[in-house]
PDB file of N, CA and C in Angstrom:
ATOM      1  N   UNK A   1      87.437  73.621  94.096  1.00  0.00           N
ATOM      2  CA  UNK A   1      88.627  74.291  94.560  1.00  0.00           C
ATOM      3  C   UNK A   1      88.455  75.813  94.519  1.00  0.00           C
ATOM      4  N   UNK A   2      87.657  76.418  93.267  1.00  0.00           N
ATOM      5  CA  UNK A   2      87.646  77.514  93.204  1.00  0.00           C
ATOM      6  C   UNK A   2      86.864  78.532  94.589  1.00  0.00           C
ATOM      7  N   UNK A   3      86.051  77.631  95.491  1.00  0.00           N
ATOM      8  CA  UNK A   3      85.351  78.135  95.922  1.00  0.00           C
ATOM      9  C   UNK A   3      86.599  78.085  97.438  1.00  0.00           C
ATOM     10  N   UNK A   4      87.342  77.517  97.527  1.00  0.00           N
ATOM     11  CA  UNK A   4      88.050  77.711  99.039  1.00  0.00           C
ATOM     12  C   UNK A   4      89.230  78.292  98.942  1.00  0.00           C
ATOM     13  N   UNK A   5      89.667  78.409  97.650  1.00  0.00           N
ATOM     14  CA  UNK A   5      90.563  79.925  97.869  1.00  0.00           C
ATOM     15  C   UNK A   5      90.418  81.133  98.167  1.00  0.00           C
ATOM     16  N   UNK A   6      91.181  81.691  99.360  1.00  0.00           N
ATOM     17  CA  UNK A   6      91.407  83.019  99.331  1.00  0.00           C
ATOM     18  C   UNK A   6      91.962  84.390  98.760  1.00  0.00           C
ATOM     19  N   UNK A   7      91.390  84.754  97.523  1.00  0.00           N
ATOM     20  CA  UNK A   7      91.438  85.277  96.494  1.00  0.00           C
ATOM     21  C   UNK A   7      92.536  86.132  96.583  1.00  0.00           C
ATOM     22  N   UNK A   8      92.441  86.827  98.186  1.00  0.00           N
ATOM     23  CA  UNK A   8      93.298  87.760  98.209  1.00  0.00           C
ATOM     24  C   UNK A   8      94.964  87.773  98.195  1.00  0.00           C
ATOM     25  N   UNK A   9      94.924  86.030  98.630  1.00  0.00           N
ATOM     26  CA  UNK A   9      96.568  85.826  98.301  1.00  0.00           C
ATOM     27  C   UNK A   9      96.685  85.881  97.051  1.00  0.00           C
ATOM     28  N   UNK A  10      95.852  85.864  96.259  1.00  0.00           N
ATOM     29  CA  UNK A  10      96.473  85.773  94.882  1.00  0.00           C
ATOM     30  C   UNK A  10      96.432  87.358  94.097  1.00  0.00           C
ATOM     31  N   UNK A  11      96.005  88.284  94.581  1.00  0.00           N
ATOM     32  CA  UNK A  11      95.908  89.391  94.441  1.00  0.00           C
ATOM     33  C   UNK A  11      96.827  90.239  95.281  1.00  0.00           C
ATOM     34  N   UNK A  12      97.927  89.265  96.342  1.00  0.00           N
ATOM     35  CA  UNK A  12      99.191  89.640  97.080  1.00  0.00           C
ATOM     36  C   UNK A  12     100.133  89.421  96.580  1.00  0.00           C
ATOM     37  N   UNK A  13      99.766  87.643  96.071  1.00  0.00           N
ATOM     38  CA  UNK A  13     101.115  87.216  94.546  1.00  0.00           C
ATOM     39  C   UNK A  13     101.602  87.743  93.775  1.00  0.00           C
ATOM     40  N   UNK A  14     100.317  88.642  92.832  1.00  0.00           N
ATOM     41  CA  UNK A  14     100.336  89.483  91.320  1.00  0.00           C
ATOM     42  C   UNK A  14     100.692  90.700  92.164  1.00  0.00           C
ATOM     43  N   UNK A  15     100.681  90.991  93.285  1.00  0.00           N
ATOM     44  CA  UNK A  15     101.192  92.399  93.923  1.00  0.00           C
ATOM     45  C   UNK A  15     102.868  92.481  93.835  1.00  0.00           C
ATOM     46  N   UNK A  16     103.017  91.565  94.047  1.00  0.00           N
ATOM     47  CA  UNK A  16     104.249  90.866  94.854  1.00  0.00           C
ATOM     48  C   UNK A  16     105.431  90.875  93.855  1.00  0.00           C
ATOM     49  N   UNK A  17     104.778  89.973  92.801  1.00  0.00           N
ATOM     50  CA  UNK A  17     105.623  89.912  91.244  1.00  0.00           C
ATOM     51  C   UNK A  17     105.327  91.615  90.542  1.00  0.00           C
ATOM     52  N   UNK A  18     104.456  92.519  90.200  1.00  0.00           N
ATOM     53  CA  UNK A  18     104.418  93.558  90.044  1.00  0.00           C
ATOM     54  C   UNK A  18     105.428  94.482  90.618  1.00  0.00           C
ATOM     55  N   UNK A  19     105.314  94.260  92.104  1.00  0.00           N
ATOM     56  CA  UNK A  19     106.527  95.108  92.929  1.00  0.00           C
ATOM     57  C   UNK A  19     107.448  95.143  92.693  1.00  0.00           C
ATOM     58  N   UNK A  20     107.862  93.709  92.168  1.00  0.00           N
ATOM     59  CA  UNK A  20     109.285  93.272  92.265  1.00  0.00           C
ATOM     60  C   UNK A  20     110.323  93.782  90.873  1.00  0.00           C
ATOM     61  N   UNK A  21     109.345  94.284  89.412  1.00  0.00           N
ATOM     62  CA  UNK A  21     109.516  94.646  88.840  1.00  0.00           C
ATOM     63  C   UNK A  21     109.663  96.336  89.126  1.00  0.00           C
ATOM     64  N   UNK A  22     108.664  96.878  89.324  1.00  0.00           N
ATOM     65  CA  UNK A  22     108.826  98.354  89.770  1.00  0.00           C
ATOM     66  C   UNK A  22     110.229  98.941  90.483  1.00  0.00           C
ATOM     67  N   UNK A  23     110.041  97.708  91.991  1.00  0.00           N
ATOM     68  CA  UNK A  23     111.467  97.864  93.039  1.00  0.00           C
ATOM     69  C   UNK A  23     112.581  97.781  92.117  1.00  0.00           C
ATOM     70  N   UNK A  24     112.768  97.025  91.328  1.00  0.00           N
ATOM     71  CA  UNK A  24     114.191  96.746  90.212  1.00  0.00           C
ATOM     72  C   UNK A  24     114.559  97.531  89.453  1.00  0.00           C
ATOM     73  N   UNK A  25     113.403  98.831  88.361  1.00  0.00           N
ATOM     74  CA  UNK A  25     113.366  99.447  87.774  1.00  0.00           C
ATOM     75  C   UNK A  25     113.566 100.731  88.418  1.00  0.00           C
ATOM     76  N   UNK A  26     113.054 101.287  89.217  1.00  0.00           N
ATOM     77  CA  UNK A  26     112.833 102.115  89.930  1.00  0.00           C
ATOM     78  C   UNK A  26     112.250 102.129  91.167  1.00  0.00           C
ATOM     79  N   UNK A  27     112.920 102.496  92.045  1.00  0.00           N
ATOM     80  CA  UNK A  27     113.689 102.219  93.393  1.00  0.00           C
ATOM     81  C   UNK A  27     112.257 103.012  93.748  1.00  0.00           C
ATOM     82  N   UNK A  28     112.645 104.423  93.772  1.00  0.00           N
ATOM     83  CA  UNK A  28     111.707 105.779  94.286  1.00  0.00           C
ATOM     84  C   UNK A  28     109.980 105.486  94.093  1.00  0.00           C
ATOM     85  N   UNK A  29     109.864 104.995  92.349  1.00  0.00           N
ATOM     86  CA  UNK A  29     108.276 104.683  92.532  1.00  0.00           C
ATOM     87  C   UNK A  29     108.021 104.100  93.006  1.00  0.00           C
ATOM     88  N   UNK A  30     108.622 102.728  93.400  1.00  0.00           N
ATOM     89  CA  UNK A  30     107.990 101.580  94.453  1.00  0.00           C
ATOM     90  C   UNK A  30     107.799 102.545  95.726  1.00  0.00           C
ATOM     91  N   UNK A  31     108.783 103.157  96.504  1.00  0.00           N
ATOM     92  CA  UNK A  31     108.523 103.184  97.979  1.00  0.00           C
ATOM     93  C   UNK A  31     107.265 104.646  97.802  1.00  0.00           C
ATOM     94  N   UNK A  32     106.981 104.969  96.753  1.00  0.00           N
ATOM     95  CA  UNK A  32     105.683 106.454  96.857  1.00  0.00           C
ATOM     96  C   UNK A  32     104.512 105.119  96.744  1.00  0.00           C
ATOM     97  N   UNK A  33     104.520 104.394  95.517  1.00  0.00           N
ATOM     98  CA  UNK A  33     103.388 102.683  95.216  1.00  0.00           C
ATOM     99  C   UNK A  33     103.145 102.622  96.654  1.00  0.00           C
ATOM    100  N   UNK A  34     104.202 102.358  97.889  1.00  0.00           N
ATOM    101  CA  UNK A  34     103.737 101.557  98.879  1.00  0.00           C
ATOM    102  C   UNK A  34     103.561 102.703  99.942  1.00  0.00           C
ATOM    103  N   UNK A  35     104.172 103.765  99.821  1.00  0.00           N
ATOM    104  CA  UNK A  35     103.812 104.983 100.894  1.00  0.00           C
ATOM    105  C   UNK A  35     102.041 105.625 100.662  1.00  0.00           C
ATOM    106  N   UNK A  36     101.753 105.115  99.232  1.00  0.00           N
ATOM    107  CA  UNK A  36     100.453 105.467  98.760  1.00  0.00           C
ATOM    108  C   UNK A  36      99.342 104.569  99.698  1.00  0.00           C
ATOM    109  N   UNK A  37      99.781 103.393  99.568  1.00  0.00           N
ATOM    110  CA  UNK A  37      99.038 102.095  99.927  1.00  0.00           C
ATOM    111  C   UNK A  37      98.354 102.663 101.504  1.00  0.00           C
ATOM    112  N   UNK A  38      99.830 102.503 101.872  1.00  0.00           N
ATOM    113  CA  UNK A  38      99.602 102.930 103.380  1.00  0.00           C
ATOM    114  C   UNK A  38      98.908 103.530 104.128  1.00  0.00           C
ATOM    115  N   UNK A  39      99.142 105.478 103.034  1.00  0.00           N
ATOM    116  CA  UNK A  39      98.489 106.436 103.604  1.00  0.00           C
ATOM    117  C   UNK A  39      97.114 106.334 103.083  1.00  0.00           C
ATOM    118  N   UNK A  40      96.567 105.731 101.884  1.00  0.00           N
ATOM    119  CA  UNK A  40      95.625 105.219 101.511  1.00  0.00           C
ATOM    120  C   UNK A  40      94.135 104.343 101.980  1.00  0.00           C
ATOM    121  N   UNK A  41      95.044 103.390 102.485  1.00  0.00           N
ATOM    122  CA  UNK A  41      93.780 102.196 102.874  1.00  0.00           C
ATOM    123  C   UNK A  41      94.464 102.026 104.319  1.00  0.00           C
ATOM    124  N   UNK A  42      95.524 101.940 105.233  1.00  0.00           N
ATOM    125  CA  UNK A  42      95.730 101.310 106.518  1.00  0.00           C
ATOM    126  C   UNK A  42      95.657 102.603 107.430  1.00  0.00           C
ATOM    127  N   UNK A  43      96.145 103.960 106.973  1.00  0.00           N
ATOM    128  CA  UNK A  43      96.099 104.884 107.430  1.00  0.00           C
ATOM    129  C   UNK A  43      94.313 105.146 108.315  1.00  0.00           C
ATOM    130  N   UNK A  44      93.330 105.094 107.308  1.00  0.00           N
ATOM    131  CA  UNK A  44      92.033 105.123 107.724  1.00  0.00           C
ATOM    132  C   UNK A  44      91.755 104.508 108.258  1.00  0.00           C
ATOM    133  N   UNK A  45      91.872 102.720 107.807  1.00  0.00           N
ATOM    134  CA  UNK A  45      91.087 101.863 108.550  1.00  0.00           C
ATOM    135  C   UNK A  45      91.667 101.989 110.566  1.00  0.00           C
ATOM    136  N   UNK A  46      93.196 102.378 110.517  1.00  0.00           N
ATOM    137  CA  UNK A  46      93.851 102.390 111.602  1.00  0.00           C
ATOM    138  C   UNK A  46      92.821 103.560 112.414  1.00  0.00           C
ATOM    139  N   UNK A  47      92.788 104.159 112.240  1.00  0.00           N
ATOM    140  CA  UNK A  47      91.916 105.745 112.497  1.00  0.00           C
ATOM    141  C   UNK A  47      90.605 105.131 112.880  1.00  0.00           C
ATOM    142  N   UNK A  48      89.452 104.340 111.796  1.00  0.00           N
ATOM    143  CA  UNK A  48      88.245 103.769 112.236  1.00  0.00           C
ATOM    144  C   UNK A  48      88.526 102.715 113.327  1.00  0.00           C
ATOM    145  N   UNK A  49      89.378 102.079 114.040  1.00  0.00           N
ATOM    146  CA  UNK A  49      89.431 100.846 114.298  1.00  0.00           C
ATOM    147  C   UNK A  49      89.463 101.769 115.722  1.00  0.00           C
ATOM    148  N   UNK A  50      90.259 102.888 115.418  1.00  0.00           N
ATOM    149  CA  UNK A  50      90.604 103.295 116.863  1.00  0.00           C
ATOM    150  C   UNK A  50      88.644 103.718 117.806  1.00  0.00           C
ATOM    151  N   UNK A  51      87.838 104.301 116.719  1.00  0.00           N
ATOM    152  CA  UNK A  51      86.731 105.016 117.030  1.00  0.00           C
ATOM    153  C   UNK A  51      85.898 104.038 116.579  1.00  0.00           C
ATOM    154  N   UNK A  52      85.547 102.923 116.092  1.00  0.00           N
ATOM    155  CA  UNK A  52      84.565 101.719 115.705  1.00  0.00           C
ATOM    156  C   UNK A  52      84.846 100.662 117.637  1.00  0.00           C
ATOM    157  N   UNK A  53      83.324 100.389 117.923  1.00  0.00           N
ATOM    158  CA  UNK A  53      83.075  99.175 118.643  1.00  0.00           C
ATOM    159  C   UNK A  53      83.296  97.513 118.111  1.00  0.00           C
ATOM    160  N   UNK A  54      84.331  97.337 118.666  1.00  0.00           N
ATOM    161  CA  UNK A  54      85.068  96.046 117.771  1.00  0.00           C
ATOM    162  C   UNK A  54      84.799  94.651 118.936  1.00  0.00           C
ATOM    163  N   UNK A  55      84.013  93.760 119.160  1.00  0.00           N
ATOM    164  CA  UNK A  55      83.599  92.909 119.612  1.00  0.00           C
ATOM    165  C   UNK A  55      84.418  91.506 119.318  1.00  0.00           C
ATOM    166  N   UNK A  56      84.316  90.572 120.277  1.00  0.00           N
ATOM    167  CA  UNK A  56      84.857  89.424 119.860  1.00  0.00           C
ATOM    168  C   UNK A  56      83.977  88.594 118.692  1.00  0.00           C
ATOM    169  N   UNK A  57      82.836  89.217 118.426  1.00  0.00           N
ATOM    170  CA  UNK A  57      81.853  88.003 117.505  1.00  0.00           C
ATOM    171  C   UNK A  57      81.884  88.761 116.342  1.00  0.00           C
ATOM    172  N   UNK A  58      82.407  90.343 116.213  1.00  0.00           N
ATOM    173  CA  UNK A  58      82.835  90.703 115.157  1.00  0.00           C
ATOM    174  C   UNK A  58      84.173  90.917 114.055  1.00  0.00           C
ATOM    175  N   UNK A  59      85.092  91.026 115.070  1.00  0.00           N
ATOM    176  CA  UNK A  59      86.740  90.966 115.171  1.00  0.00           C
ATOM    177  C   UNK A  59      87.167  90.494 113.975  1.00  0.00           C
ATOM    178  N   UNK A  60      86.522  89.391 113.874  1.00  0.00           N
ATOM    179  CA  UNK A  60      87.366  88.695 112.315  1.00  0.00           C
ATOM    180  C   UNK A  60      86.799  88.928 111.240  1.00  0.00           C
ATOM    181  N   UNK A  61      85.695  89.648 111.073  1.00  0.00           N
ATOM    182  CA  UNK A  61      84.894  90.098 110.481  1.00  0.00           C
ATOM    183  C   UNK A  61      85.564  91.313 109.490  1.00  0.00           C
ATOM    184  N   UNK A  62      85.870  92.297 110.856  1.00  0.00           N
ATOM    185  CA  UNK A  62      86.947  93.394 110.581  1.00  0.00           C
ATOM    186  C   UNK A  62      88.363  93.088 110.222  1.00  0.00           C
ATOM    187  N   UNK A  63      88.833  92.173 110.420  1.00  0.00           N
ATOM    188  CA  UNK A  63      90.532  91.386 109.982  1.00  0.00           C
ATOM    189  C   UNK A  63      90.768  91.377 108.941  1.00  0.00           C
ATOM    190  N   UNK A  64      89.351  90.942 108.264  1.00  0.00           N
ATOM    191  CA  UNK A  64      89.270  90.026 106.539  1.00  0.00           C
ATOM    192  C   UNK A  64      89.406  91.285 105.941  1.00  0.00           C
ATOM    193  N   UNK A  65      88.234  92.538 106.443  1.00  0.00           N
ATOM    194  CA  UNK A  65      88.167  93.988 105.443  1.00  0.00           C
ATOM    195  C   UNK A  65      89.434  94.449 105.603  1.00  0.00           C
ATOM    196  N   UNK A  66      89.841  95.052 106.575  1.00  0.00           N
ATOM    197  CA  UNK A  66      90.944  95.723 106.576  1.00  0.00           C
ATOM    198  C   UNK A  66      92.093  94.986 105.741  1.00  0.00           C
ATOM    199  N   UNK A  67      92.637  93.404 106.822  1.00  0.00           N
ATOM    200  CA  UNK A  67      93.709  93.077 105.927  1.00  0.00           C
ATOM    201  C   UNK A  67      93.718  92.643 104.783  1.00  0.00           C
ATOM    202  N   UNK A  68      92.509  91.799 104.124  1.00  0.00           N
ATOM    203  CA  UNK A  68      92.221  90.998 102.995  1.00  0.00           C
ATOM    204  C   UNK A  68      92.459  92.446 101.824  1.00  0.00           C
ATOM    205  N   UNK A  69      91.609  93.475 102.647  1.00  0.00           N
ATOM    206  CA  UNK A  69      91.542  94.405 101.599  1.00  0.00           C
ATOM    207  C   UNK A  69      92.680  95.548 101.174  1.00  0.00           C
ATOM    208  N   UNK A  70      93.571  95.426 102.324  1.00  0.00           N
ATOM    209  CA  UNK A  70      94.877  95.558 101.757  1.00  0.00           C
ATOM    210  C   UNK A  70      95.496  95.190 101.125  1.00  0.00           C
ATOM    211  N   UNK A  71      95.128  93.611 101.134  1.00  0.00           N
ATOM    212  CA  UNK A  71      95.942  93.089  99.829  1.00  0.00           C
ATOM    213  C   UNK A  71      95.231  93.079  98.037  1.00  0.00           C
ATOM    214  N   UNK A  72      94.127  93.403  98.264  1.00  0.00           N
ATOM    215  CA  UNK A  72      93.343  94.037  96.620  1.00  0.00           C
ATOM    216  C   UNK A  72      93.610  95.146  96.846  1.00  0.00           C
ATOM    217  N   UNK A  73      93.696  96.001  97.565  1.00  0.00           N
ATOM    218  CA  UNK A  73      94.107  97.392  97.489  1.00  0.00           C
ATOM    219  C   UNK A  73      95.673  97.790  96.733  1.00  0.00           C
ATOM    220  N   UNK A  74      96.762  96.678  97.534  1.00  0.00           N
ATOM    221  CA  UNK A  74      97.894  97.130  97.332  1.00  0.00           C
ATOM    222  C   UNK A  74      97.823  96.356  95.621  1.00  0.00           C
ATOM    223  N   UNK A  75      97.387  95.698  95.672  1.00  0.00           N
ATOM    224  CA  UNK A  75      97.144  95.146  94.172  1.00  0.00           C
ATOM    225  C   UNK A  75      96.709  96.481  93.096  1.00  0.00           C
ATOM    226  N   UNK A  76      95.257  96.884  93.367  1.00  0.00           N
ATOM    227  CA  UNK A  76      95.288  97.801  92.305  1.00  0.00           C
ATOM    228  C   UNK A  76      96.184  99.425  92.189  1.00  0.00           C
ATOM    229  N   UNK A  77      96.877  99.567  93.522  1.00  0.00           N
ATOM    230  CA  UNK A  77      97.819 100.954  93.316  1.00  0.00           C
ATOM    231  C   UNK A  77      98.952 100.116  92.410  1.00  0.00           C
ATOM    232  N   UNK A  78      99.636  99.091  92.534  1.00  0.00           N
ATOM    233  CA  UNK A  78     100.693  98.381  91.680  1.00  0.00           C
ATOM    234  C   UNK A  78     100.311  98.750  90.512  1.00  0.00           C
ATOM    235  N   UNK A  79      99.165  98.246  90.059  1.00  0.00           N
ATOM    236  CA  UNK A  79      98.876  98.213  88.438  1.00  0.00           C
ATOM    237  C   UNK A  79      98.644  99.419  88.052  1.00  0.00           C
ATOM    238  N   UNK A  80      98.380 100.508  88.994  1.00  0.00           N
ATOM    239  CA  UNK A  80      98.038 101.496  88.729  1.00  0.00           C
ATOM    240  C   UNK A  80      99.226 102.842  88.330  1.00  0.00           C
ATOM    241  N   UNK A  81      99.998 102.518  89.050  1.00  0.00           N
ATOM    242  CA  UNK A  81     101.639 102.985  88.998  1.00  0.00           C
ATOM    243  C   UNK A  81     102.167 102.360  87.994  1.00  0.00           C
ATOM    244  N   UNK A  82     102.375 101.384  87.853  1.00  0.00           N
ATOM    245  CA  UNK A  82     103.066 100.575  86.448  1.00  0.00           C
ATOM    246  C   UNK A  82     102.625 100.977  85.389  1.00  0.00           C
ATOM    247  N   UNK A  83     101.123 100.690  85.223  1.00  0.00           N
ATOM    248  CA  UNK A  83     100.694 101.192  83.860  1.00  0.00           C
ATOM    249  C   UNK A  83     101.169 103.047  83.711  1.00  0.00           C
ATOM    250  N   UNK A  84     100.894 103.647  84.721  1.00  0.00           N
ATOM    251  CA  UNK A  84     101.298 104.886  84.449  1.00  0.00           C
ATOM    252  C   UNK A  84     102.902 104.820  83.698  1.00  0.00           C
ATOM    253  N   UNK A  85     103.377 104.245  84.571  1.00  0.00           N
ATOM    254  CA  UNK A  85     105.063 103.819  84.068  1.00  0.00           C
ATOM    255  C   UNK A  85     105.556 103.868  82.659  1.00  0.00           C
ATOM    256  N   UNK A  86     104.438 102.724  82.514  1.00  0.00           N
ATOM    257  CA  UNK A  86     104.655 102.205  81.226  1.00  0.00           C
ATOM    258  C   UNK A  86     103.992 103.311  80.292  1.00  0.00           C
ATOM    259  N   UNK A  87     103.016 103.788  80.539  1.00  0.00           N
ATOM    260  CA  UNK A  87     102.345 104.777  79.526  1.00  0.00           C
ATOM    261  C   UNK A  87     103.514 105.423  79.268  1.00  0.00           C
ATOM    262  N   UNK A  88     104.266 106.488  80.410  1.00  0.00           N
ATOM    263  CA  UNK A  88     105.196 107.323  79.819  1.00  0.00           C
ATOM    264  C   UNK A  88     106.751 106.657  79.341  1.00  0.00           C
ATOM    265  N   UNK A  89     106.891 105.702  79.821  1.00  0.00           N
ATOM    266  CA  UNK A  89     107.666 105.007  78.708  1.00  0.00           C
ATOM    267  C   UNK A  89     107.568 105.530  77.323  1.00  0.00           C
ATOM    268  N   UNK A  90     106.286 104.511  77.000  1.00  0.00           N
ATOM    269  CA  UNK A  90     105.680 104.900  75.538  1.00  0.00           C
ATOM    270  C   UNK A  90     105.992 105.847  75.010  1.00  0.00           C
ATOM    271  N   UNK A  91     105.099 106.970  75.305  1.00  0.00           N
ATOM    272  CA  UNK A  91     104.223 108.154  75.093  1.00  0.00           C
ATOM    273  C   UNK A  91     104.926 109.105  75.644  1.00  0.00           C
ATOM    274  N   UNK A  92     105.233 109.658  76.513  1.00  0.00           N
ATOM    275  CA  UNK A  92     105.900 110.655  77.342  1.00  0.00           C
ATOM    276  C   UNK A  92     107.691 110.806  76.550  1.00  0.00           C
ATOM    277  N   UNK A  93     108.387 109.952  76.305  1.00  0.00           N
ATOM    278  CA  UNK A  93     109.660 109.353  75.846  1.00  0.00           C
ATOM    279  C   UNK A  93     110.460 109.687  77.461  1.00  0.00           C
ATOM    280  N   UNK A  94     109.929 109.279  78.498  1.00  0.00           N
ATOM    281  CA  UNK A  94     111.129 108.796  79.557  1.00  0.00           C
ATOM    282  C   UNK A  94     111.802 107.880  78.940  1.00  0.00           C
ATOM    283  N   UNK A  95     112.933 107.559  79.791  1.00  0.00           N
ATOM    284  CA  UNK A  95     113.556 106.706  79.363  1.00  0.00           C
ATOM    285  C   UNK A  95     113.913 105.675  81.011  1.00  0.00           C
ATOM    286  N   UNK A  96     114.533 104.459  80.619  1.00  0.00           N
ATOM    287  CA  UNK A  96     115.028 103.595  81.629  1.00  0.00           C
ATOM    288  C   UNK A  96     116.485 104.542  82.286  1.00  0.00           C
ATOM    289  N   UNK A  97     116.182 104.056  83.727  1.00  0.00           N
ATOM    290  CA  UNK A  97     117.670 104.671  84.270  1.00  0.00           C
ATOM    291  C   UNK A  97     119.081 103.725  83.809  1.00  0.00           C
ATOM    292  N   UNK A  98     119.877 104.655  83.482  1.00  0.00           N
ATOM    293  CA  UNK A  98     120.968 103.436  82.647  1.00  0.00           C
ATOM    294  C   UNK A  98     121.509 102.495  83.993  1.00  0.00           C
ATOM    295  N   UNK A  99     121.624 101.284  83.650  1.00  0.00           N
ATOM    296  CA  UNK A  99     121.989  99.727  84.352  1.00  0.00           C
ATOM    297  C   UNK A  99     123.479 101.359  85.119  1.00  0.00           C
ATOM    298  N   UNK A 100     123.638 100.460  86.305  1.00  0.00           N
ATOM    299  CA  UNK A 100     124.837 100.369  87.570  1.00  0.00           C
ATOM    300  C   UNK A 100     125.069  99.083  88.106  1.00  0.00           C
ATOM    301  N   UNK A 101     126.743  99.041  87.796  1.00  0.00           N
ATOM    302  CA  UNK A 101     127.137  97.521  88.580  1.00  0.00           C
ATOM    303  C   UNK A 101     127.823  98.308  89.887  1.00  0.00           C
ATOM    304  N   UNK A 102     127.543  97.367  90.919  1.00  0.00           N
ATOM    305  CA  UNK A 102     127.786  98.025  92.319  1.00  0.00           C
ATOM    306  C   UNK A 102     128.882  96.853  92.642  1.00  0.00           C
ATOM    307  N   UNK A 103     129.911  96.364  92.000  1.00  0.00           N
ATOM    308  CA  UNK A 103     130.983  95.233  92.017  1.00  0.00           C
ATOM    309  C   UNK A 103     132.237  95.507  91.751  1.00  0.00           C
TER     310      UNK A 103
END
């Protein structure tokens, strides 16, 4: 089994559940987390794709890097933002934004 999974959904999952914590906590770091992603890894590859010779016998070749690798990409900016998060939690003494009921 281990060998016919596609790793990268599961590195979209742990993205996914990561986000979902960040988005809840703080609104603003998620959308810089995913404005990072963007300008990061899709921004370029969008740019090479435009100036790269992209063939039909290569095409999917290029699908897997770009999109597969968006999803380990957006994976390690998550963990990478959170842990920062959490460091200054700790260490820094931020604090949580106090709870709002919108009811």
């Amino acid at each position: 089994m281990k060998q016919s999974i596609d790793w990268c959904y599961i590195c979209y999952a742990l993205s996914t559940q990561i986000s979902a914590i960040l988005l809840a906590c703080l609104p603003r770091w998620y959308f810089f987390q995913a404005l990072g992603s963007n300008l990061l890894w899709m921004l370029p590859w969008a740019i090479a794709v435009s100036k790269m010779h992209m063939t039909e016998n290569n095409a999917w070749k290029w699908h897997s890097i770009i999109f597969g690798g968006a999803l380990v990409f957006s994976l390690f900016n998550v963990l990478a933002v959170t842990a920062l998060w959490a460091w200054l939690l700790t260490r820094a003494g931020i604090r949580l934004p106090p709870l709002r009921s919108y009811m």
